[in-house]
Each structure stands twice: as structure tokens, then as C-alpha cells.
Protein backbone atom coordinates (compact mmCIF):
# COMPACT_ATOMS: atom_id res chain seq x y z
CA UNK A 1 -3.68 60.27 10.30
CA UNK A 2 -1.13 59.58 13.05
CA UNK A 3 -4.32 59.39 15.51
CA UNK A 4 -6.20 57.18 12.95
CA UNK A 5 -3.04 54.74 12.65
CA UNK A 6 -2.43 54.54 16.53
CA UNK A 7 -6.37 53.76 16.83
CA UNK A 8 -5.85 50.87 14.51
CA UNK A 9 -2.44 49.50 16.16
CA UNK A 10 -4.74 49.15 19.43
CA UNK A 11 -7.55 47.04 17.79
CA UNK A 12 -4.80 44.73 16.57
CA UNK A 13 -3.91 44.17 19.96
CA UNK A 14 -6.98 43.40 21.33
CA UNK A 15 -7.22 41.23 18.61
CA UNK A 16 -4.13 39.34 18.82
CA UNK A 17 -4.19 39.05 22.55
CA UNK A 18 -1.35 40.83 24.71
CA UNK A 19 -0.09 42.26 21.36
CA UNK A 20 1.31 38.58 20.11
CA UNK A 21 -0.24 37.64 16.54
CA UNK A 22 -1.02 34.01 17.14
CA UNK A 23 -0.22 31.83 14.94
CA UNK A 24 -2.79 29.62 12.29
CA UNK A 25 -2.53 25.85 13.09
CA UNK A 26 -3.34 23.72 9.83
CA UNK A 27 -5.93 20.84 10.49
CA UNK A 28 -3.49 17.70 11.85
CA UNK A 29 -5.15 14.65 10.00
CA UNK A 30 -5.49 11.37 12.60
CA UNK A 31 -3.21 8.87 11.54
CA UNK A 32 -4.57 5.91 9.09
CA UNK A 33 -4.87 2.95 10.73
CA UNK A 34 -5.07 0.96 7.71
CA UNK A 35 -1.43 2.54 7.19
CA UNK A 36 -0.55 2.63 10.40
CA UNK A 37 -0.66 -1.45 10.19
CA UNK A 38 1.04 -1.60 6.73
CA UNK A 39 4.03 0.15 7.86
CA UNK A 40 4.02 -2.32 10.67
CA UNK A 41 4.27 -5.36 8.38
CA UNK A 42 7.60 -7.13 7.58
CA UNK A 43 8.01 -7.97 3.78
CA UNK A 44 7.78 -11.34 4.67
CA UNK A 45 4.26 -10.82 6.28
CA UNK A 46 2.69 -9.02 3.68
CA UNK A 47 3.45 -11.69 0.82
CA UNK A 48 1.88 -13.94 3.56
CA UNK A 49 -1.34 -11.63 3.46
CA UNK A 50 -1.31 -12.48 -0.28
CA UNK A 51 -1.70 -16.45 -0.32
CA UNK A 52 -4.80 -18.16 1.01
CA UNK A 53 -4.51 -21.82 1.77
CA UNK A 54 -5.92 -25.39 2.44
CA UNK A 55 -5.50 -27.04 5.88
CA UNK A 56 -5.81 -30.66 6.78
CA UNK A 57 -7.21 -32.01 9.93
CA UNK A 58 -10.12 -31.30 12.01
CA UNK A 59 -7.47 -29.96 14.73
CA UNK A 60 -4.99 -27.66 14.92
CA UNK A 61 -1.58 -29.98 14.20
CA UNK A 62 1.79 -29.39 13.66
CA UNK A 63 1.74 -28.62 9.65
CA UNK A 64 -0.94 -25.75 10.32
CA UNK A 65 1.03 -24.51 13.28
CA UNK A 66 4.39 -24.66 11.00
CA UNK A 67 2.65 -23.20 7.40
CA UNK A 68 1.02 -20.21 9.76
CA UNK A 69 4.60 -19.29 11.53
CA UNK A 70 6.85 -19.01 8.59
CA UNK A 71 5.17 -18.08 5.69
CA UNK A 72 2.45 -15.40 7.44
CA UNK A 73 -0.75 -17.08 5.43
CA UNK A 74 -3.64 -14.16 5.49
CA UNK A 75 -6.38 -16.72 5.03
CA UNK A 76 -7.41 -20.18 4.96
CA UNK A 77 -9.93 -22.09 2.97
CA UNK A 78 -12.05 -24.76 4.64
CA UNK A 79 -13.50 -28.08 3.22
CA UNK A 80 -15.57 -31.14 4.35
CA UNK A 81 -12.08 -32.78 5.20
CA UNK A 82 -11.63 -29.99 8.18
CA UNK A 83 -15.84 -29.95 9.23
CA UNK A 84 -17.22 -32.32 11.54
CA UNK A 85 -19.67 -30.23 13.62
CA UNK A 86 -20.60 -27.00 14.43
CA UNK A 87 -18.38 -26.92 18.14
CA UNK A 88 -15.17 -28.96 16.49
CA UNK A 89 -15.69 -26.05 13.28
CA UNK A 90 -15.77 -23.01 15.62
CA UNK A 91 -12.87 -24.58 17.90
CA UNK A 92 -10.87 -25.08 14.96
CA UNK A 93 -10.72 -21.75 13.72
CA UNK A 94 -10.00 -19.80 17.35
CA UNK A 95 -7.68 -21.93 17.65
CA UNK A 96 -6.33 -21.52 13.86
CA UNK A 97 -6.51 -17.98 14.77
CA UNK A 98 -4.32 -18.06 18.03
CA UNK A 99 -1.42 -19.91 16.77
CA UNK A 100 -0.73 -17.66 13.34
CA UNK A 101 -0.71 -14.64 16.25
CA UNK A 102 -0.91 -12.65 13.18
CA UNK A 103 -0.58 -8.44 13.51
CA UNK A 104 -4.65 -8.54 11.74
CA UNK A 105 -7.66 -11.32 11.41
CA UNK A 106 -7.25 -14.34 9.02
CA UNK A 107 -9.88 -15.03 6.56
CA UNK A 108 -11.84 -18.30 6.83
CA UNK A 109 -13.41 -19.22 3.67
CA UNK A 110 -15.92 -21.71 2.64
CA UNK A 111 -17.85 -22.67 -0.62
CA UNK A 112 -21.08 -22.48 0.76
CA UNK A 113 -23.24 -21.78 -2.43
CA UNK A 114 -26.05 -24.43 -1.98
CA UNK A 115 -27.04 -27.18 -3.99
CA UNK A 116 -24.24 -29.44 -4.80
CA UNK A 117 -21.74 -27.09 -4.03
CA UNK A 118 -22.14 -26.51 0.04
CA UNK A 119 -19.87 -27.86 2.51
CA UNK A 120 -20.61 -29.49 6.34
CA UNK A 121 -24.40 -30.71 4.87
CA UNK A 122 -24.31 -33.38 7.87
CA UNK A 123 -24.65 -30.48 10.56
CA UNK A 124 -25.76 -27.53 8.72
CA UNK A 125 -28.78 -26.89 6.43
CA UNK A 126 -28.22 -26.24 2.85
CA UNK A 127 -29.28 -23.98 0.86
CA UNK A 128 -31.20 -24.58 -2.41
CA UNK A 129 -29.06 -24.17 -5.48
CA UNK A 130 -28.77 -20.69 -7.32
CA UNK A 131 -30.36 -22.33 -10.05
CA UNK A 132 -33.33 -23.36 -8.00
CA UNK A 133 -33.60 -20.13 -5.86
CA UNK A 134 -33.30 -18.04 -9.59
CA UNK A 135 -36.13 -20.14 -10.97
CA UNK A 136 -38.52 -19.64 -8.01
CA UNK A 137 -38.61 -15.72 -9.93
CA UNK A 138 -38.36 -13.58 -6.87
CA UNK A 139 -35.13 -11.95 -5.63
CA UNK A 140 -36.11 -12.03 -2.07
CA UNK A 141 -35.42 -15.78 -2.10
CA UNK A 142 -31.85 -15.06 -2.82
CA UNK A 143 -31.85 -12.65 0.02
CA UNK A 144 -33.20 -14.89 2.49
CA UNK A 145 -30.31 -17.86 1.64
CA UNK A 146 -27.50 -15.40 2.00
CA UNK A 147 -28.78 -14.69 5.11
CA UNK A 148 -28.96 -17.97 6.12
CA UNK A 149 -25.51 -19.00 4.18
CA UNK A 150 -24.23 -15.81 6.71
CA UNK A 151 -25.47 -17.06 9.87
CA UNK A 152 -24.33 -20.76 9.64
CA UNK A 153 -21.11 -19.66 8.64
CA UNK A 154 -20.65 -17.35 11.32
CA UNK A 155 -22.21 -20.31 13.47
CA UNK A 156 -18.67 -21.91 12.44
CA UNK A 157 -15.95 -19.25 12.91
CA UNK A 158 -16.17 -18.79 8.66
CA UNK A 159 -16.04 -15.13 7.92
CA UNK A 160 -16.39 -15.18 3.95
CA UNK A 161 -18.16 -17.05 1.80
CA UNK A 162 -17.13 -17.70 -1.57
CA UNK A 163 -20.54 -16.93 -3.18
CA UNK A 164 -22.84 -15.94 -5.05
CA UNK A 165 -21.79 -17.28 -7.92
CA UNK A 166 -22.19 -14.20 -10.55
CA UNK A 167 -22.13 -16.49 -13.98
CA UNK A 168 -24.46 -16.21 -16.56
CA UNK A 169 -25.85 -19.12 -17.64
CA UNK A 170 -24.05 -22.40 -16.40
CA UNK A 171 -25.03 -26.14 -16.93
CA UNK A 172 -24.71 -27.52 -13.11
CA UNK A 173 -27.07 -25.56 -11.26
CA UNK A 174 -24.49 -23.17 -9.88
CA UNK A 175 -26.16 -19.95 -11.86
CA UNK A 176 -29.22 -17.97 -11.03
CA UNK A 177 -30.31 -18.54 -14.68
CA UNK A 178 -29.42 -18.10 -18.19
CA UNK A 179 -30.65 -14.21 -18.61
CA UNK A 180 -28.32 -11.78 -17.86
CA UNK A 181 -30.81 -8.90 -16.00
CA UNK A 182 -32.16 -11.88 -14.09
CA UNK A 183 -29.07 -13.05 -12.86
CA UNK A 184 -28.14 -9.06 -12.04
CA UNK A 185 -31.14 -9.00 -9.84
CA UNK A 186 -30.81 -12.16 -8.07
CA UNK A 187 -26.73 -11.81 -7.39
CA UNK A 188 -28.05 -7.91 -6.16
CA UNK A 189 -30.18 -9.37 -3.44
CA UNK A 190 -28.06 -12.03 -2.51
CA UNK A 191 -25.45 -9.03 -2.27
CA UNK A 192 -27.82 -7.20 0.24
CA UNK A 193 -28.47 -9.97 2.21
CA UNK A 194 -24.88 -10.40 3.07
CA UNK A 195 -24.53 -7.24 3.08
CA UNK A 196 -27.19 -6.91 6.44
CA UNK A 197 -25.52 -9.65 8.35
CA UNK A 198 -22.27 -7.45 7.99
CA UNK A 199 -20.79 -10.72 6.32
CA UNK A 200 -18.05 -10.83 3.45
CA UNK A 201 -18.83 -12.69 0.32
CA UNK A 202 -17.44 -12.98 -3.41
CA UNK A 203 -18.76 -12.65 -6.46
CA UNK A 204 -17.66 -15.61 -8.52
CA UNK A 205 -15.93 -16.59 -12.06
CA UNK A 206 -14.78 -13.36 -13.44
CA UNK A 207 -15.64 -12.54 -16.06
CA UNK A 208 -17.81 -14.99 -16.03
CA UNK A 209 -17.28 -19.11 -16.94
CA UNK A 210 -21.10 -20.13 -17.93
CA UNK A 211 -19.54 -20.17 -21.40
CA UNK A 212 -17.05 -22.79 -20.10
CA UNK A 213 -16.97 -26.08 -22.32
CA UNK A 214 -14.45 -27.91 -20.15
CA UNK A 215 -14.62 -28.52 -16.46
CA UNK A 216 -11.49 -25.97 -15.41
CA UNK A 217 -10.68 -28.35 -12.67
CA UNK A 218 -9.24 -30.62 -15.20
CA UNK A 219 -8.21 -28.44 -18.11
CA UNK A 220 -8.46 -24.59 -19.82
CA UNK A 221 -11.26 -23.43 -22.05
CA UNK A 222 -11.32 -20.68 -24.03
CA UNK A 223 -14.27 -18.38 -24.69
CA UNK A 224 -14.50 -16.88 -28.34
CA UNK A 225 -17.06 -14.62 -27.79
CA UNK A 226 -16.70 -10.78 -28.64
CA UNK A 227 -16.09 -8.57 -26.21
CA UNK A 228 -19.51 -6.86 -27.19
CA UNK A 229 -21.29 -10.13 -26.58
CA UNK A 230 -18.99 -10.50 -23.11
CA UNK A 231 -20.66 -7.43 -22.22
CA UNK A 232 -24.08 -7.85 -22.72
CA UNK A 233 -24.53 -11.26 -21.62
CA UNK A 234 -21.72 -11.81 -19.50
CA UNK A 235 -20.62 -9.02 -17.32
CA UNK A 236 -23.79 -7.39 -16.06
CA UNK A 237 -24.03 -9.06 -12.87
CA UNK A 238 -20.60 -8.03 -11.96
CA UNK A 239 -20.69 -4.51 -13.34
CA UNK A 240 -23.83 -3.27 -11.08
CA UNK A 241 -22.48 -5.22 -7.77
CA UNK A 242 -19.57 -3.39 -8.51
CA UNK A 243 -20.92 0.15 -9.45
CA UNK A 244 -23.50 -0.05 -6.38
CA UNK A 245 -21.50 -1.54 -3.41
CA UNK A 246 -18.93 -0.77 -0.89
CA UNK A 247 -16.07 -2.72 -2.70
CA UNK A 248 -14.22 -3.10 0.37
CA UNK A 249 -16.95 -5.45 1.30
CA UNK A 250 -16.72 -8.34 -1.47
CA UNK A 251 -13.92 -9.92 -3.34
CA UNK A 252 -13.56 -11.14 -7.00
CA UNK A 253 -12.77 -14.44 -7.82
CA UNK A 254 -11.29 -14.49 -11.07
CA UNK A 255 -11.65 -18.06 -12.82
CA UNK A 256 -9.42 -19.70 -15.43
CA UNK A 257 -10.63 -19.60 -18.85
CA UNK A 258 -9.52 -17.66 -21.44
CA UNK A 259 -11.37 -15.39 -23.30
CA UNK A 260 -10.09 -14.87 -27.01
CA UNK A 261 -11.34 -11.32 -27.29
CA UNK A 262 -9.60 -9.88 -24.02
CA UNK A 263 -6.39 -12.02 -23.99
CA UNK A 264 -5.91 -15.13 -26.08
CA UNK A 265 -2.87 -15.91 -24.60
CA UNK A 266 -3.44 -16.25 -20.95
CA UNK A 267 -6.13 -17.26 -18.56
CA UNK A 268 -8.08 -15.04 -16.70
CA UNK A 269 -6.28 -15.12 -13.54
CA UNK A 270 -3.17 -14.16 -14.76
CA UNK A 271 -4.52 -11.82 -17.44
CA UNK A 272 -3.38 -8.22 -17.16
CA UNK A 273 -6.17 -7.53 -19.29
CA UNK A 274 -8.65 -9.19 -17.72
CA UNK A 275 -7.76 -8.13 -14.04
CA UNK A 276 -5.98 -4.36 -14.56
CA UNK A 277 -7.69 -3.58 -18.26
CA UNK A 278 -11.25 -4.68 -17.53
CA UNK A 279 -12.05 -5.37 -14.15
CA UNK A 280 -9.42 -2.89 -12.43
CA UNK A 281 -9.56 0.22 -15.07
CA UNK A 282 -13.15 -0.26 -17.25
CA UNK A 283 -15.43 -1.08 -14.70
CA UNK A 284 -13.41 0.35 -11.36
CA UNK A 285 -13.24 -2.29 -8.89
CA UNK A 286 -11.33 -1.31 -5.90
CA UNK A 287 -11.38 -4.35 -3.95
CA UNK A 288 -9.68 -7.83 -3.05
CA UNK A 289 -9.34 -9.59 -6.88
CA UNK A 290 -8.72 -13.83 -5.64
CA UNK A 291 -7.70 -16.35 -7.83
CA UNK A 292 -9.64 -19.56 -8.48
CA UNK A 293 -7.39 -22.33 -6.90
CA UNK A 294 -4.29 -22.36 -8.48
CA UNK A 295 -3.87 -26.16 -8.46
CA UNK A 296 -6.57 -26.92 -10.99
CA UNK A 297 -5.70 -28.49 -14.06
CA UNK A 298 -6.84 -25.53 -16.22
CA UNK A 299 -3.99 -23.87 -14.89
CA UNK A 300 -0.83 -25.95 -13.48
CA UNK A 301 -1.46 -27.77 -16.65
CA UNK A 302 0.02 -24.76 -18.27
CA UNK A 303 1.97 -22.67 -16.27
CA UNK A 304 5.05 -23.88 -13.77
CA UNK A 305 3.89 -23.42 -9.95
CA UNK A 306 6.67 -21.19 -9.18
CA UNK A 307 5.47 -18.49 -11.61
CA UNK A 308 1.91 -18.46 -10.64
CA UNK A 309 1.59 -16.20 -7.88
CA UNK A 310 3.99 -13.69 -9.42
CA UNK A 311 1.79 -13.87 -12.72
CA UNK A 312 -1.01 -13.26 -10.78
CA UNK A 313 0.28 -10.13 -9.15
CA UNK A 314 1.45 -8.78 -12.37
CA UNK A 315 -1.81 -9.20 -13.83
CA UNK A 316 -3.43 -7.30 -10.86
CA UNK A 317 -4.53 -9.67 -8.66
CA UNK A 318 -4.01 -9.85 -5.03
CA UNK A 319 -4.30 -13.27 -3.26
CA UNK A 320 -3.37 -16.38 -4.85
CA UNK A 321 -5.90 -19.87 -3.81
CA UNK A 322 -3.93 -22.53 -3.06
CA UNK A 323 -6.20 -25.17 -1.48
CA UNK A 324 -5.04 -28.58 -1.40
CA UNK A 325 -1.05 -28.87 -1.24
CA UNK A 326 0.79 -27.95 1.22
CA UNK A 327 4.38 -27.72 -0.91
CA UNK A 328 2.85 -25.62 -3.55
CA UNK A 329 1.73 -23.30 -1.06
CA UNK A 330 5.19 -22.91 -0.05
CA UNK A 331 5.92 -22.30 -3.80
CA UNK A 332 3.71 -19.63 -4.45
CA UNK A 333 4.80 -18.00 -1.24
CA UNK A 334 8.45 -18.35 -1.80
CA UNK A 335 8.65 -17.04 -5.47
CA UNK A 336 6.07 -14.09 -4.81
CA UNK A 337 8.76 -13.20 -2.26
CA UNK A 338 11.56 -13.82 -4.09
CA UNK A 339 10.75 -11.53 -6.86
CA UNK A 340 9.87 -8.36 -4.57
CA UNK A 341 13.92 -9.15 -3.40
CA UNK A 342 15.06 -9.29 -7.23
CA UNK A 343 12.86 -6.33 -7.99
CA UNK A 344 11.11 -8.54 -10.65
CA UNK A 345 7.58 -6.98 -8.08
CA UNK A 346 7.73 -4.28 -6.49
CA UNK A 347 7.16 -3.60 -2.81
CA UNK A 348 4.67 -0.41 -3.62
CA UNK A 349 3.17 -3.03 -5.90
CA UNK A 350 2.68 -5.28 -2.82
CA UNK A 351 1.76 -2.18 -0.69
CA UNK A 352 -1.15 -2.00 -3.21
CA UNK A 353 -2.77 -5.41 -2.51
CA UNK A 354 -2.25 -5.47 1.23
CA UNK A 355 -3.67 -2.31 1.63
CA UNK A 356 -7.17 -3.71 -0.27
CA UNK A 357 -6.77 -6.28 1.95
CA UNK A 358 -6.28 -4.58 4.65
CA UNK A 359 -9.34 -2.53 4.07
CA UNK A 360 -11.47 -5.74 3.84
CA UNK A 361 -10.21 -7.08 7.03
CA UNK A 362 -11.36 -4.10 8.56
CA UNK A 363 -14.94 -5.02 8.84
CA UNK A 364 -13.65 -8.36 10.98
């Protein structure tokens, strides 16, 4: 026995090495990046990583260089009013970029959906309308257009394009078509072709506004439609984008109606059941949720400015649009960030957002 247990003290040794028992290191995880650059962030920053604005001027200009500095904006929002070629477009945004000498990369947005709704037509082709592309019956058309829409938009220093639109259904030409599958298909191939020019896009009015009676740039509507009908004929194009894609890769625009049969109260885009119950918990989206621009009539109409933003982040949402005035942009900013310092938000609440956007601006 004695022999037997002195046999076995030697193998331990050999084992151990020179009689030490070394000692099991646990796996050490790499840090996050994504992390890594939200604990880097100043409060103030990442409420600026939560408002996307409108710019005038075709140059960069003292308002843009002031707006940029002191309230951190994470993205701006282009229109004809800023485009005059594809040089002066590019120029504009590197130099858009340099001067907010942000800690990440600003969006640059444009509504390029084609048709009526497409911005710098005098230097850039257009695309057909949704409505046209849907009715030519084959997917791959969409495909091709996104491509395009990708490429001239790149061409310009844009790096997301607020399109496809995802409604079911609408009266100006914006919608693939009127049946739900159809438009499915169609916004799933315009998906993919964004998708393989590595370019961001969004998926556009959530839950969907082809209902819409009333032009929400002038005033609210309100759909009365059951939520079993919102599902059918409403929400399929978003549901499979969602359920089949990287959601890191597109954003959610969330428009302005209301819809009786989720929230008769508010609008959409500052619905916590819309944005959290629906779209955040029933059909798992993980990604950036955007506002429609927060100066339309359907909504300022309704609700004072300095509540907006703070609505909308209650609700779920993450970036507020604020396209066209540069005080209410300064609004929205201020009273997001005032009520993270009265604890009316939370800063893990804030945390949440930046993070998703974080993740998006990855892939810049």
C-alpha cells in the first residue's frame, strides 16, 4: 500500500511539473468594443446619438458647425435644399463629418424611394416608384433599384436610405401593391439588394400607414382596424424582414397614425404599445426603432415639442427625426436630457438605445 501510494505521489509530479499543481486559467473574454465605446460616451453625447436632424446649406456653415458641437447629433437627414451635385454632396458630408469630430460615424440619411419621393433627380437617376417596380410582378426588379438606390447614395457620402417603404396598400405610388404576400416579397428583395451592397436601409411606416385617410404631414389619422385584420394585411412585410435579417442592419421608422386596436390614445411613435408591445416584444425586433419627423402636423399638432423625444423613448423608440427646425432640435435634445438628470429616463434606459445604435454604426 505504502509502495502503491508513493508510486502514485510520483505520477502527480510528473504531471504537475516540478511537483507545483498549476493552476486552471478561466477563458478571459476580449473586451466589447461596442461597450468599450459606450462607457466612453458622456451623457451629453449619447442623448446626441439619439436625435437625427435637418441641415441647411449646401456647405458646411456656422449653424451646422454650432448644432454638431453642443448637442452631439448622431445623424443628419439630407434634402434637395443641401444637394446640388454629386462632388458638392460628397464634400458636404466629409466635411459634416470632420467638424462633429464625433467618438463614432454620423448617419447621413436620404429619402431616396423613387418615383415622386427621390431626392437630387437633377444629377442622379431615379428610380421607378415601388408602385411601378411591384406592378412589373417580379421581385428581382426591386433588387436591382436598391442596388442602384445603394450605389448613388454611396456616390454622395449618404450611408442609409430611408426605404423601402414596407406599407400595404397606399394611394401615391409609394407601396409595392395592395396584397400583402406581394408586398412581403418585393420589400424581401429590395432587403437583399441592400443587403449585398453592405448598405443600411429602413423599412418604412410602422405598422404600416396604407390605411392612412389624412396626409400625416398635416394632421393624425386613426386606423380602426382589428388587430387581427392589422395582422394579416398589414404587418407581413415587416414581420418576415424582421424574422429573416440581421436587425442590426435596418431601422424602423415608426409613422404617426394611430391605430384604435393597439393604442387609441397615442400615435404610433410614441406608443408603448406599438413600439415595446408589438414591434419590440411580439415580433422581436432588436434594432434602431426612428421616428417619422417629429415636426409634422400629425404630431406637434398634438403633443408640446418638449415632450416628444422623451415620449418617444418611453414608448421604446430610439432616435427622434427632427428635419426642418433648427430650435426644435434643440428642444428635443434638451428635454431628452433633462429628464435622464431628473430621473424621469433612465441612463440604462439610454444605454439601451445607444447600444442598438451603436451596433448599427458598426457596419460604417
Amino acid at each position: 500500500m505504502k509502495k502503491f501510494f508513493m508510486m502514485m505521489c510520483a505520477l502527480m509530479i510528473l504531471l504537475t511539473g516540478c511537483g507545483e499543481v498549476k493552476e486552471v486559467q478561466a477563458d478571459v473574454l476580449p473586451p466589447d468594443p461596442i461597450e468599450e465605446k459606450l462607457n466612453s460616451m458622456t451623457l451629453e453625447e449619447k442623448v446626441g446619438q439619439m436625435v437625427m436632424v435637418g441641415v441647411y446649406g449646401k456647405e458646411l456653415n456656422d449653424d451646422i458647425i454650432y448644432s454638431l458641437n453642443n448637442f452631439h447629433f448622431g445623424g443628419v437627414i439630407f434634402f434637395d435644399r443641401n444637394l446640388e451635385s454629386v462632388a458638392q454632396s460628397k464634400k458636404f458630408a466629409n466635411d459634416i463629418e470632420a467638424a462633429a469630430n464625433q467618438k463614432v460615424p454620423l448617419f447621413f440619411a436620404l429619402d431616396e424611394e423613387g418615383g415622386r419621393v427621390a431626392r437630387g433627380r437633377d444629377f442622379l437617376e431615379v428610380a421607378p416608384s415601388q408602385e411601378s417596380i411591384g406592378q412589373s410582378g417580379d421581385p428581382v426588379n426591386a433588387t436591382y433599384w436598391a442596388k442602384h438606390n445603394a450605389t448613388i447614395l454611396k456616390s454622395i457620402g449618404v450611408n442609409i436610405n430611408f426605404a423601402p417603404v414596407a406599407d400595404v396598400g397606399s394611394r401615391d405610388t409609394r407601396s409595392f401593391g395592395d396584397d400583402p404576400q406581394l408586398v412581403a416579397q418585393f420589400v424581401e428583395a429590395a432587403a437583399q439588394g441592400y443587403e449585398a451592397e453592405n448598405f443600411l436601409y429602413t423599412l418604412k411606416h410602422f405598422p404600416g400607414i396604407g390605411k392612412s385617410k389624412i396626409d400625416p404631414h398635416k394632421e393624425v389619422s386613426s386606423v380602426e382596424d382589428s388587430k387581427a385584420i392589422l395582422d394579416a394585411e398589414d404587418l407581413p412585410p415587416f414581420k418576415r424582414i424582421i424574422s429573416g435579417h440581421d436587425n442590426s442592419r435596418f431601422m424602423i421608422m415608426v409613422g404617426h397614425l394611430r391605430y384604435d386596436a393597439l393604442d387609441p390614445v397615442n400615435s404610433a411613435s410614441l406608443s408603448p404599445a406599438v413600439m415595446t408591445g408589438l414591434l419590440r416584444n411580439e415580433l422581436g425586433f432588436s434594432g434602431v426603432v426612428i421616428t417619422d419627423d417629429l415636426e409634422m402636423g400629425a404630431i406637434k399638432n398634438h403633443t408640446d415639442l418638449a415632450s416628444l423625444g422623451v415620449q418617444m423613448i418611453l414608448a421604446g423608440g430610439d432616435i427622434a427625426l427632427v428635419c426642418h427646425n433648427y430650435e426644435s432640435q434643440q428642444i428635443v435634445y434638451h428635454s431628452i436630457l433633462a429628464a435622464v438628470q431628473r430621473g424621469e429616463i433612465s441612463e440604462q434606459r439610454i444605454n439601451e438605445s445607444v447600444r442598438r445604435i451603436l451596433r448599427m454604426k458598426a457596419h460604417l
